[in-house]
PDB file of N, CA and C in Angstrom:
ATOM      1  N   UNK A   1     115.506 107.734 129.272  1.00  0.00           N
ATOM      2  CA  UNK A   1     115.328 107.572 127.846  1.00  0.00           C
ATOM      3  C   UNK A   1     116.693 107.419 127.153  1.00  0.00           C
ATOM      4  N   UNK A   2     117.574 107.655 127.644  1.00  0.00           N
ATOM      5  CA  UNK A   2     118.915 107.567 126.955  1.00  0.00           C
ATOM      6  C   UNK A   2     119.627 106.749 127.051  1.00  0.00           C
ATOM      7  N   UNK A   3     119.548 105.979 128.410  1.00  0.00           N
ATOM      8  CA  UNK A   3     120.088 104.991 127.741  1.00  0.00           C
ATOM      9  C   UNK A   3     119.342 103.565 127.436  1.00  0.00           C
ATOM     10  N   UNK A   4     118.050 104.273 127.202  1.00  0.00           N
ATOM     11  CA  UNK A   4     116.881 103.194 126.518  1.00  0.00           C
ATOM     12  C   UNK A   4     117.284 103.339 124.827  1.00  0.00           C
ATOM     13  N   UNK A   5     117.726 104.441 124.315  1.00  0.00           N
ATOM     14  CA  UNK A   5     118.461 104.656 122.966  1.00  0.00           C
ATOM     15  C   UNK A   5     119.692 103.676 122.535  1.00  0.00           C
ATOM     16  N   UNK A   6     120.459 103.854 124.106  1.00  0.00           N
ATOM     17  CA  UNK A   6     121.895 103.359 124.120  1.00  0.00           C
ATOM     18  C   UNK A   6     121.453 101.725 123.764  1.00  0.00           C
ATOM     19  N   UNK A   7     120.554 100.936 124.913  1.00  0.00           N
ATOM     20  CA  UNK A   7     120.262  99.561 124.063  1.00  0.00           C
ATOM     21  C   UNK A   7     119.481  99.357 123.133  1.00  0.00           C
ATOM     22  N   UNK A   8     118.621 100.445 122.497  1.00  0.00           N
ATOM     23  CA  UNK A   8     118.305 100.584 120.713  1.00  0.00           C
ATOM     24  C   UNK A   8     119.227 100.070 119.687  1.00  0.00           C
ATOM     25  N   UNK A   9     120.379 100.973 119.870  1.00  0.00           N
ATOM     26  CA  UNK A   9     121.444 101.233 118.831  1.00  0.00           C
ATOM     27  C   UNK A   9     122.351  99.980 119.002  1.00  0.00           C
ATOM     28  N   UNK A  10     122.521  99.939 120.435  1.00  0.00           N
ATOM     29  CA  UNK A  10     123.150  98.539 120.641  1.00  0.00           C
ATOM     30  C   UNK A  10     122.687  97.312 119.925  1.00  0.00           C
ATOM     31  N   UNK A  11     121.159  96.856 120.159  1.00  0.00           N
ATOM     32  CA  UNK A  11     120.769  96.003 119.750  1.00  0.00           C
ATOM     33  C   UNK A  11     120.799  95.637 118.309  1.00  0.00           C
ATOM     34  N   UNK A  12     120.854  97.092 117.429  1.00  0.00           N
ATOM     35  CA  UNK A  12     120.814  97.154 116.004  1.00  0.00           C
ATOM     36  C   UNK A  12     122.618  97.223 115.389  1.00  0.00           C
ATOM     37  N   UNK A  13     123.596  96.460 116.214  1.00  0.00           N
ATOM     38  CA  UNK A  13     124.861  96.973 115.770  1.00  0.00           C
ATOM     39  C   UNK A  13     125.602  98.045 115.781  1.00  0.00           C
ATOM     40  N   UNK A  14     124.795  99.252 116.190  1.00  0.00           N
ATOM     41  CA  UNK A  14     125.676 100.564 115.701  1.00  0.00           C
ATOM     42  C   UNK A  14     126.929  99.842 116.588  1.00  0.00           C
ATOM     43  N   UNK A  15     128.091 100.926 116.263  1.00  0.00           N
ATOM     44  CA  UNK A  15     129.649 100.920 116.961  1.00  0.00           C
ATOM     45  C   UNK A  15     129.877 101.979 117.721  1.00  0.00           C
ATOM     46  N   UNK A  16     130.957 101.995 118.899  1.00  0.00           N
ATOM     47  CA  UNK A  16     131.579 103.055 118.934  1.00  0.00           C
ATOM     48  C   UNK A  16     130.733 103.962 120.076  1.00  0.00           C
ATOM     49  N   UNK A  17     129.776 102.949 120.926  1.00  0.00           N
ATOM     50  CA  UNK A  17     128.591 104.057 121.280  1.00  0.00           C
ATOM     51  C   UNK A  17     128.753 104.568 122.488  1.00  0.00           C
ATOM     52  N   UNK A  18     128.837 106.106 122.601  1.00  0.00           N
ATOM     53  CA  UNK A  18     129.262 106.953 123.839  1.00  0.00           C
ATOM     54  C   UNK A  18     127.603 107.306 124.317  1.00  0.00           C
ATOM     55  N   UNK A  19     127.550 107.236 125.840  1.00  0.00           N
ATOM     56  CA  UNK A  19     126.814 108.118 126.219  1.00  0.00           C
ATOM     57  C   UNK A  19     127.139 109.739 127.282  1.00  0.00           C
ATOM     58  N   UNK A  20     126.987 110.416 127.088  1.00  0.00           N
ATOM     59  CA  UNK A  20     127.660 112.063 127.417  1.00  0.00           C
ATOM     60  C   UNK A  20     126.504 112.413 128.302  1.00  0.00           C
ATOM     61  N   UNK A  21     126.753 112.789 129.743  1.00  0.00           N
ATOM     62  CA  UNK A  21     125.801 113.340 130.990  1.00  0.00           C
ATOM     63  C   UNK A  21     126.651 114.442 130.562  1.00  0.00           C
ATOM     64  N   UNK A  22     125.565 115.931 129.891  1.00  0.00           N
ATOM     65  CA  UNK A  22     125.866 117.248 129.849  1.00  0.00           C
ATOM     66  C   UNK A  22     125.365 117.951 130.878  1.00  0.00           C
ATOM     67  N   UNK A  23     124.932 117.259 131.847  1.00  0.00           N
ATOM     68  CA  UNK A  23     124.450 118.345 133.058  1.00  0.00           C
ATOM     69  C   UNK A  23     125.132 118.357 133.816  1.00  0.00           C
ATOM     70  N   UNK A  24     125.099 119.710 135.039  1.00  0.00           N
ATOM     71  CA  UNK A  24     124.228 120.627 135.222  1.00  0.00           C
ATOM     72  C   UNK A  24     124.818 121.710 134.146  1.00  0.00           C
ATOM     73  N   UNK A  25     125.613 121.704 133.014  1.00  0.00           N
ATOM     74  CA  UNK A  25     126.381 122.857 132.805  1.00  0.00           C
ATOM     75  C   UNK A  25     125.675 123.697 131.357  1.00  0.00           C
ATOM     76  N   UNK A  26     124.875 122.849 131.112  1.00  0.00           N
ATOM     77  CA  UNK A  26     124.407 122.776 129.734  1.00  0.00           C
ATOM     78  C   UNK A  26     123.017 123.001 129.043  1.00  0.00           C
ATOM     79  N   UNK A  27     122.288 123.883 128.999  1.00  0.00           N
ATOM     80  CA  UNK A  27     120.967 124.200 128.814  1.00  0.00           C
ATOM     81  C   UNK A  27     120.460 123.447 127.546  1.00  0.00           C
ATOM     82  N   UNK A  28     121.187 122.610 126.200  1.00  0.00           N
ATOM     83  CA  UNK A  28     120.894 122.593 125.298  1.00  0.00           C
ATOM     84  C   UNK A  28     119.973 121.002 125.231  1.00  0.00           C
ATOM     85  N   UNK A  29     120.685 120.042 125.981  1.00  0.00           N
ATOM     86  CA  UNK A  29     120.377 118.938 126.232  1.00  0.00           C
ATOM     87  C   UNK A  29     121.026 118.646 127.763  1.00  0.00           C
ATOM     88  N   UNK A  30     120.451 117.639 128.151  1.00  0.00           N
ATOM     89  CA  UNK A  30     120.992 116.686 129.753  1.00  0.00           C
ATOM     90  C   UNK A  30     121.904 115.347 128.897  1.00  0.00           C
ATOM     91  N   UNK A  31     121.464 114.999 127.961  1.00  0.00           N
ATOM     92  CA  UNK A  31     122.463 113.551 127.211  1.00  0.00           C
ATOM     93  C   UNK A  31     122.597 114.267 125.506  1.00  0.00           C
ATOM     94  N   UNK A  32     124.075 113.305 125.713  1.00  0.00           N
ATOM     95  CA  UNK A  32     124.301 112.817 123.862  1.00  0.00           C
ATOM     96  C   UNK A  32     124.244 111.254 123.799  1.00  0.00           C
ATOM     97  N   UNK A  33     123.573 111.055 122.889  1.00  0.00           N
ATOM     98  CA  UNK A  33     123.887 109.419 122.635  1.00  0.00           C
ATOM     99  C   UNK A  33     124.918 109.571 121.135  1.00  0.00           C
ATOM    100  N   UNK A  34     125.785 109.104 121.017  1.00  0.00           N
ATOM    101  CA  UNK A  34     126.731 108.939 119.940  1.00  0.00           C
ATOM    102  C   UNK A  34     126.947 107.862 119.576  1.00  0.00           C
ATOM    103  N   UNK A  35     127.056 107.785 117.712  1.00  0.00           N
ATOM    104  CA  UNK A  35     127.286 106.008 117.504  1.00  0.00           C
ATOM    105  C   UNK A  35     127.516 105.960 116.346  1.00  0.00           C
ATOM    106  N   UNK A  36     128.657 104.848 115.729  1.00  0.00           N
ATOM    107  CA  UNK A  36     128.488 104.926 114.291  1.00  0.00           C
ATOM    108  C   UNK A  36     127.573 103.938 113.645  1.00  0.00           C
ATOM    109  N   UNK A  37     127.685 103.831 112.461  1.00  0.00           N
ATOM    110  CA  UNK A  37     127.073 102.799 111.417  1.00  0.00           C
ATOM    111  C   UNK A  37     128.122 102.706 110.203  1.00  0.00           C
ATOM    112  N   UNK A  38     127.952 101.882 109.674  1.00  0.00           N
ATOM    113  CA  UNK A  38     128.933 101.454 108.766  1.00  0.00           C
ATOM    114  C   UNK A  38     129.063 102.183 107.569  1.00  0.00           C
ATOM    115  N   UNK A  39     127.693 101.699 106.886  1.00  0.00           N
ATOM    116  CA  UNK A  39     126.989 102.239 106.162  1.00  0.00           C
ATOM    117  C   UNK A  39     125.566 103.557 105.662  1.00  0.00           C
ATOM    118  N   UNK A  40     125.539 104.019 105.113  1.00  0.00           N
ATOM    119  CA  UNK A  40     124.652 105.285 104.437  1.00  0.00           C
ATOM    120  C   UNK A  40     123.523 104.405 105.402  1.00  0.00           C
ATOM    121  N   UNK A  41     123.358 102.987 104.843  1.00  0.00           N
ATOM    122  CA  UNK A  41     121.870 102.167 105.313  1.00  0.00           C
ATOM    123  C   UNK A  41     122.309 102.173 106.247  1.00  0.00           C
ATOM    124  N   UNK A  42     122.969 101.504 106.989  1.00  0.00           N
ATOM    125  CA  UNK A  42     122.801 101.507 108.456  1.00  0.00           C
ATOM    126  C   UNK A  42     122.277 102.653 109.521  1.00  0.00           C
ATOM    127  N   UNK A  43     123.199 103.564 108.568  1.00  0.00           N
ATOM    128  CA  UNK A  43     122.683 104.958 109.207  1.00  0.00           C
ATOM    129  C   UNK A  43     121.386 105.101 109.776  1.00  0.00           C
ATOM    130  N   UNK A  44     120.920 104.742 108.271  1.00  0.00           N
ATOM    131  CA  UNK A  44     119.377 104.649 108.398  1.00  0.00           C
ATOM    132  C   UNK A  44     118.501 104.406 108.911  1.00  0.00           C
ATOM    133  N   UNK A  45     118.771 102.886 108.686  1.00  0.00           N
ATOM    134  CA  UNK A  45     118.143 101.661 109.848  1.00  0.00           C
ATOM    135  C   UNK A  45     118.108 102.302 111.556  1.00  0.00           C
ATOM    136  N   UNK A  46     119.510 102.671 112.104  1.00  0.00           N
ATOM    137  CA  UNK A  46     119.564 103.288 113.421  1.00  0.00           C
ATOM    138  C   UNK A  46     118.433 103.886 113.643  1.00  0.00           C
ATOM    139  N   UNK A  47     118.880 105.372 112.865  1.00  0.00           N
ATOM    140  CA  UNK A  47     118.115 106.310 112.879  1.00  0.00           C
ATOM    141  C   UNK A  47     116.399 106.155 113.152  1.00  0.00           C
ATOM    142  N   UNK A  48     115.943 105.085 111.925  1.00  0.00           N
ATOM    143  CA  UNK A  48     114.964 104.250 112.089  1.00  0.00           C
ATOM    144  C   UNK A  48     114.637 103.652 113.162  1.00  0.00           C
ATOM    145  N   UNK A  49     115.213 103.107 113.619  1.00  0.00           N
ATOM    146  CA  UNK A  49     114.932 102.227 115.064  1.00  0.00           C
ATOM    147  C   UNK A  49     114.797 103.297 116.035  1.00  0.00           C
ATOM    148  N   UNK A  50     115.717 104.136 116.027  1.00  0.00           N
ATOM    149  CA  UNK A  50     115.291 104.959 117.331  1.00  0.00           C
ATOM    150  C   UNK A  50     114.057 105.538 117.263  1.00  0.00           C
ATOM    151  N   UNK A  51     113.718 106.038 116.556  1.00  0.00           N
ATOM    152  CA  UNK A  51     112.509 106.993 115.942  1.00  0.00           C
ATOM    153  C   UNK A  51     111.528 105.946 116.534  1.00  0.00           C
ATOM    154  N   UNK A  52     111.155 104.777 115.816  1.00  0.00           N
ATOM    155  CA  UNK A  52     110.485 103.928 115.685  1.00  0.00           C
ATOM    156  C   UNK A  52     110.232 103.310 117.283  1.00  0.00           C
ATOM    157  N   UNK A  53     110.998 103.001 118.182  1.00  0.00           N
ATOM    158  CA  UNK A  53     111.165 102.811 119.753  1.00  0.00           C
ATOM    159  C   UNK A  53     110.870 103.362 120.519  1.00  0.00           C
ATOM    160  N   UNK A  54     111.517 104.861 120.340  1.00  0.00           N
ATOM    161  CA  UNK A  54     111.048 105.700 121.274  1.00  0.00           C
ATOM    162  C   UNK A  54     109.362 106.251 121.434  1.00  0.00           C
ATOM    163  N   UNK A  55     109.463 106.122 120.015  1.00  0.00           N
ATOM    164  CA  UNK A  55     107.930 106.333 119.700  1.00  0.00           C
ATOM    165  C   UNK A  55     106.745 105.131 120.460  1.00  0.00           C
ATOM    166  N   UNK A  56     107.374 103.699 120.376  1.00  0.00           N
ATOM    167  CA  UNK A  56     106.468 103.601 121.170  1.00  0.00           C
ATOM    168  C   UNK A  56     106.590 103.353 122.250  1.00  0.00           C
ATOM    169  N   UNK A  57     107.673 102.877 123.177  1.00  0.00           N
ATOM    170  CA  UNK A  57     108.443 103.030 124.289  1.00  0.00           C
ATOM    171  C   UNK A  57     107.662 104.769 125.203  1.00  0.00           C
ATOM    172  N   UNK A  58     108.015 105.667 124.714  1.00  0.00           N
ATOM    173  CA  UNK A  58     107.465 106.931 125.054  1.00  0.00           C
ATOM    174  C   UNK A  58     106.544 107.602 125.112  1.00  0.00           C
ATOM    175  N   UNK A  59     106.379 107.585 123.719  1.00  0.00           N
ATOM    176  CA  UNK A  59     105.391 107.913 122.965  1.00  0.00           C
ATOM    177  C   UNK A  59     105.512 109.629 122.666  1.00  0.00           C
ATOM    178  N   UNK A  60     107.005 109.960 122.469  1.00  0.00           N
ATOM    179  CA  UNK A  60     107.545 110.910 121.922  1.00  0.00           C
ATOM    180  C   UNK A  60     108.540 110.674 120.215  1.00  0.00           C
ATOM    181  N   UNK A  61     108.466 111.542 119.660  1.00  0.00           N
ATOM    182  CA  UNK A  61     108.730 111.877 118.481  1.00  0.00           C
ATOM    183  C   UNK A  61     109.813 112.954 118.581  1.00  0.00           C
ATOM    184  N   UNK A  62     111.002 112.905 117.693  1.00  0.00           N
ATOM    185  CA  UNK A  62     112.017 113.846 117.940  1.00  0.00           C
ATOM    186  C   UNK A  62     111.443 115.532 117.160  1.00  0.00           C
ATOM    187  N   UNK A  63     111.976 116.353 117.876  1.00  0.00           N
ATOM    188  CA  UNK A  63     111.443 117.719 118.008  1.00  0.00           C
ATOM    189  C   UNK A  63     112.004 118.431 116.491  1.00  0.00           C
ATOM    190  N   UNK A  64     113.198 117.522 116.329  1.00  0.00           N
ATOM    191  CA  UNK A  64     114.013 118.178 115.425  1.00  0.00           C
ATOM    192  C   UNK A  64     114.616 116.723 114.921  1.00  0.00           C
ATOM    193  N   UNK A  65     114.985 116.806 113.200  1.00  0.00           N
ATOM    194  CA  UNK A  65     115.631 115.763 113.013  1.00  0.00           C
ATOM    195  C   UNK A  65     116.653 115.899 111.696  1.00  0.00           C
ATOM    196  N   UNK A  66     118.089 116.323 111.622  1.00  0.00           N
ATOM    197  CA  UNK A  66     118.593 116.962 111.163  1.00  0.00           C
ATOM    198  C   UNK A  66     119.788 115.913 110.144  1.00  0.00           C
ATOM    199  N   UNK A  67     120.270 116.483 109.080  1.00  0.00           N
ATOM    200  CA  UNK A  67     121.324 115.471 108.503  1.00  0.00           C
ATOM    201  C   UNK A  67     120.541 114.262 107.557  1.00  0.00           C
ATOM    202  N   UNK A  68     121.534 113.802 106.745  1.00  0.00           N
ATOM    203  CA  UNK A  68     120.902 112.871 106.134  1.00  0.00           C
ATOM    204  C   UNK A  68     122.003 111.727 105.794  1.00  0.00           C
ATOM    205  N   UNK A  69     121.701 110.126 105.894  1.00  0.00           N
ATOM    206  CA  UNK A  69     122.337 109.162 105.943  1.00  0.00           C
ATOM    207  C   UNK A  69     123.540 109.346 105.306  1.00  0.00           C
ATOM    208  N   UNK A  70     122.998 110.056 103.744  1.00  0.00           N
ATOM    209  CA  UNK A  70     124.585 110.093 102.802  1.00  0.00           C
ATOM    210  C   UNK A  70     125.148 111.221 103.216  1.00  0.00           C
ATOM    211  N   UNK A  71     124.911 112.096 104.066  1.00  0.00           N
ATOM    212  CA  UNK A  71     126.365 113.471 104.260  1.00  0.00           C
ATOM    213  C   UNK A  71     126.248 112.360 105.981  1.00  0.00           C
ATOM    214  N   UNK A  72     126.284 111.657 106.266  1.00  0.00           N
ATOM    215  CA  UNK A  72     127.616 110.751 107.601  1.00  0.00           C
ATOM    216  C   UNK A  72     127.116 110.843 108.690  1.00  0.00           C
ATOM    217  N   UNK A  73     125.754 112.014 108.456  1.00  0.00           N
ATOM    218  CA  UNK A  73     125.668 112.567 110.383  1.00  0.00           C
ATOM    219  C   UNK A  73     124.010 112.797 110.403  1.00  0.00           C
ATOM    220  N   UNK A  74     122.974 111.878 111.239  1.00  0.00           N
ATOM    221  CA  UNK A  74     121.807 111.998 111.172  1.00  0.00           C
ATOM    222  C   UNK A  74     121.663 113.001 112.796  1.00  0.00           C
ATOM    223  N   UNK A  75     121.268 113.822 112.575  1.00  0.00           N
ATOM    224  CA  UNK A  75     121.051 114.199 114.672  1.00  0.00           C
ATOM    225  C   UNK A  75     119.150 114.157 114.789  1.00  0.00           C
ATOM    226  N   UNK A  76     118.832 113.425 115.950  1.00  0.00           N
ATOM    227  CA  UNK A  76     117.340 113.250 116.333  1.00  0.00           C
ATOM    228  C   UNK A  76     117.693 114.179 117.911  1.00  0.00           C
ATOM    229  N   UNK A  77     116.971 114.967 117.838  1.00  0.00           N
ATOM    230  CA  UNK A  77     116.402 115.853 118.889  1.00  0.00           C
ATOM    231  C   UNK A  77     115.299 115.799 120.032  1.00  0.00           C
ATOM    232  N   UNK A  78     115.489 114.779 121.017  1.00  0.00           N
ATOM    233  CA  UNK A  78     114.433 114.690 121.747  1.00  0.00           C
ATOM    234  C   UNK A  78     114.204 115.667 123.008  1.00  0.00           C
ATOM    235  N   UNK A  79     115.006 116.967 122.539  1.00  0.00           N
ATOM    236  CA  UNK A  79     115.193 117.534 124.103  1.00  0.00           C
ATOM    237  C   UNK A  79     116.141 117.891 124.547  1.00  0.00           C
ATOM    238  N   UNK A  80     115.419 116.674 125.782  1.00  0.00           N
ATOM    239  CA  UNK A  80     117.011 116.905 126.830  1.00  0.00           C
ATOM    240  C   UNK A  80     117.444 115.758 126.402  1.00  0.00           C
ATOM    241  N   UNK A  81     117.627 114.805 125.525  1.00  0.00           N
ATOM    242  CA  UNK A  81     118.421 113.538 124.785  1.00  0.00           C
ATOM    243  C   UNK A  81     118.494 113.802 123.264  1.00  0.00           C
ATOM    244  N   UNK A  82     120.116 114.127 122.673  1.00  0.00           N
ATOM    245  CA  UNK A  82     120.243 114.302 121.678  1.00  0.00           C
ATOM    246  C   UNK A  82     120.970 113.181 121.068  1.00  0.00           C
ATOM    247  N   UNK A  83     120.634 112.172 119.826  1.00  0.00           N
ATOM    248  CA  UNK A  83     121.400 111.591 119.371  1.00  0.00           C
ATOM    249  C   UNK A  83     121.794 111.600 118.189  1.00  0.00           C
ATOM    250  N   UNK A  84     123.282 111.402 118.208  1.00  0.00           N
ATOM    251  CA  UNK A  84     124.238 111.524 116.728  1.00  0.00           C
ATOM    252  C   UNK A  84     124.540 109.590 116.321  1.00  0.00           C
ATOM    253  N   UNK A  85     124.062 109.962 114.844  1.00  0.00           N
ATOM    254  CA  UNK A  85     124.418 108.945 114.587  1.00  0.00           C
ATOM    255  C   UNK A  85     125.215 109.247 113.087  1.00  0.00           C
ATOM    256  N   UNK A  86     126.717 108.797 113.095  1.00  0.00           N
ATOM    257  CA  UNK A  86     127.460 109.235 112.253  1.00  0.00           C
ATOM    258  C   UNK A  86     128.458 108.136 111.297  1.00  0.00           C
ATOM    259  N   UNK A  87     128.639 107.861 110.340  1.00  0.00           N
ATOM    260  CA  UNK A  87     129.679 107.261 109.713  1.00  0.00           C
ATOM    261  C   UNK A  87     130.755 108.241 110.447  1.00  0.00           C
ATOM    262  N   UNK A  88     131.859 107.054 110.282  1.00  0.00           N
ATOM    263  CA  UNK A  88     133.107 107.094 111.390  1.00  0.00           C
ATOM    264  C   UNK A  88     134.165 107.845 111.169  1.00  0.00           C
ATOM    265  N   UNK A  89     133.853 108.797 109.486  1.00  0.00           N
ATOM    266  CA  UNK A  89     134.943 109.514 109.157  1.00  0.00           C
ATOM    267  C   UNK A  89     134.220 111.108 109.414  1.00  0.00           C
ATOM    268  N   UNK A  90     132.926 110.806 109.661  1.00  0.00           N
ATOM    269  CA  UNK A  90     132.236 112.333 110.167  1.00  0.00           C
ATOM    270  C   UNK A  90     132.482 112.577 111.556  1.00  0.00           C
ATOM    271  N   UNK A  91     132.166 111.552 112.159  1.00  0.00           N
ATOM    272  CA  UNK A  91     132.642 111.162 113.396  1.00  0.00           C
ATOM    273  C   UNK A  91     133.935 111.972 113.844  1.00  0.00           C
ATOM    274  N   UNK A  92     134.691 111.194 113.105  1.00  0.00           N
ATOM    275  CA  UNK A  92     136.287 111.848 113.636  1.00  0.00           C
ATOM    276  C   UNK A  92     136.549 113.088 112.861  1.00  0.00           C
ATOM    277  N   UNK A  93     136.105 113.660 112.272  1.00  0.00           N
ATOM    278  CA  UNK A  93     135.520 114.790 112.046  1.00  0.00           C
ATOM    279  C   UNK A  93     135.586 115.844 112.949  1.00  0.00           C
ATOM    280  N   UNK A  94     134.385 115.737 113.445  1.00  0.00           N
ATOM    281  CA  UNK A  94     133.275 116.822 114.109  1.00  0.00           C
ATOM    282  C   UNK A  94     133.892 116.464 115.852  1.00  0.00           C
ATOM    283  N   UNK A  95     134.394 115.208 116.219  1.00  0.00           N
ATOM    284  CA  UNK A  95     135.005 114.795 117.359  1.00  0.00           C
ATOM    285  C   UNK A  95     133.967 115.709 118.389  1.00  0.00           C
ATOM    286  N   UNK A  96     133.020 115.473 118.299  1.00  0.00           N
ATOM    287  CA  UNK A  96     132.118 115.726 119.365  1.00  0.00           C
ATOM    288  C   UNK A  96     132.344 115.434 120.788  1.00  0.00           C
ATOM    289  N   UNK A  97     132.712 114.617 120.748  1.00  0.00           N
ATOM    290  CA  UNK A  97     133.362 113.958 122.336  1.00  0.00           C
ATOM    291  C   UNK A  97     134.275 114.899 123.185  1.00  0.00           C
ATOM    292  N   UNK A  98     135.344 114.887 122.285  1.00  0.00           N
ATOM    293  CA  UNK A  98     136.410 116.149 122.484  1.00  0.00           C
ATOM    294  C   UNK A  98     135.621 117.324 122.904  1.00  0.00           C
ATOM    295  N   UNK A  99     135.115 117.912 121.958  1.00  0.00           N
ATOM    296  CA  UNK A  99     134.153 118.886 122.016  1.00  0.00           C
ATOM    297  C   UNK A  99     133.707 119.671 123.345  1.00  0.00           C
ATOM    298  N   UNK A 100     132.977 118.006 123.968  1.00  0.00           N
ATOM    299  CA  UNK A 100     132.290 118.640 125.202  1.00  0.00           C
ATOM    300  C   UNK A 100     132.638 117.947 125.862  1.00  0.00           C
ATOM    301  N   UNK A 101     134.307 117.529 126.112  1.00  0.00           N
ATOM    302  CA  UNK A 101     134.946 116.757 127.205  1.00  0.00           C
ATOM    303  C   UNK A 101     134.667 117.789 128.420  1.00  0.00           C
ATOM    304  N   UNK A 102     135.145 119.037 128.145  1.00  0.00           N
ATOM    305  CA  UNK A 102     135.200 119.869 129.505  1.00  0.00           C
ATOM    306  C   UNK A 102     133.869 119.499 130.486  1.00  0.00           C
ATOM    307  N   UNK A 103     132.747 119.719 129.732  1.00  0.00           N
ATOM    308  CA  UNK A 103     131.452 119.974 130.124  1.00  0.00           C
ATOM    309  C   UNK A 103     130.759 118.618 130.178  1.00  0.00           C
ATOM    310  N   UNK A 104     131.174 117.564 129.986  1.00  0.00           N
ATOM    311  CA  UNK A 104     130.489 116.073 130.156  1.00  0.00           C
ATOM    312  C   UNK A 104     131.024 115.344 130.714  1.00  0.00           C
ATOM    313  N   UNK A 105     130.432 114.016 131.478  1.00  0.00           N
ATOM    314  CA  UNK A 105     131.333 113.284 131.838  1.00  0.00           C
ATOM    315  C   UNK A 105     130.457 111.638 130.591  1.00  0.00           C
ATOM    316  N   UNK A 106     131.621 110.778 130.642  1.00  0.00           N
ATOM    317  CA  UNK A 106     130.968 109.704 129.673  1.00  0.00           C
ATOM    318  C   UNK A 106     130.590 108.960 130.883  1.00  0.00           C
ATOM    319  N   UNK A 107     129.087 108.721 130.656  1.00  0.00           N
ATOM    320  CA  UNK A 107     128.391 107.783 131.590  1.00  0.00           C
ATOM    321  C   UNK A 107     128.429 106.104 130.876  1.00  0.00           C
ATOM    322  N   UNK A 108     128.540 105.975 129.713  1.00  0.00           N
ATOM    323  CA  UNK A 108     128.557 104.642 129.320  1.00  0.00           C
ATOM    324  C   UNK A 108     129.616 104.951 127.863  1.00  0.00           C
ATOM    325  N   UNK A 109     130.359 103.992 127.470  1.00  0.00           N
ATOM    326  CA  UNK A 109     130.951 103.241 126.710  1.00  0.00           C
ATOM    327  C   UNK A 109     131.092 102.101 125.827  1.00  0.00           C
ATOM    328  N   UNK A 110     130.497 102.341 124.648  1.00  0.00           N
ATOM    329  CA  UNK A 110     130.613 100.705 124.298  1.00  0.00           C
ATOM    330  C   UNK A 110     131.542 100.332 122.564  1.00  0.00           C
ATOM    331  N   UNK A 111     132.564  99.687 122.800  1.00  0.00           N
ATOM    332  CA  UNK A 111     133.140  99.768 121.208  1.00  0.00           C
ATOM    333  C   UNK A 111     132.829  98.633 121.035  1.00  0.00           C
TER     334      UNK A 111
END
């Protein structure tokens, strides 16, 4: 499922898009999908698309869905696949990546 997200976000433009294998070390999730958007809307739109894909791709719905387009940082909760979708100054921010360098390795890359 994650990196069925990863060509979601891809397909819709996001930037910048990391994917993070948090296992075995990590009880909270197994993936991060990370990505920016330009814009508040874009945010949106992402956010939108994933929701909207996975849903029928899966036929799961995120558990949790946190943040809102205008504060930079939407997070959808599917589990064991968590995705951030952030304007690029929240982003470098919160440096999530950094974060859980110890404990992840980046399975995909895309700027």
């Amino acid at each position: 499922m994650a990196r069925f997200i990863v060509s979601v976000v891809e397909d819709n433009k996001a930037e910048n898009i990391v994917l993070l294998d948090l296992r075995p070390d990590t009880i909270m999730a197994d993936f991060f999908v990370l990505c920016n958007g330009n814009s508040d809307r874009q945010i949106r739109a992402l956010s939108e698309y994933v929701r909207e894909k996975v849903k029928e791709q899966y036929g799961k719905t995120p558990f949790s869905l946190e943040g809102t387009p205008e504060s930079g940082w939407v997070l959808l909760d599917y589990g064991s696949v968590v995705v951030h979708v952030f304007a690029e100054e929240q982003r470098d921010y919160y440096d999530l990546q950094a974060l859980w360098s110890k404990n992840a390795s980046v399975l995909l890359s895309i700027q």
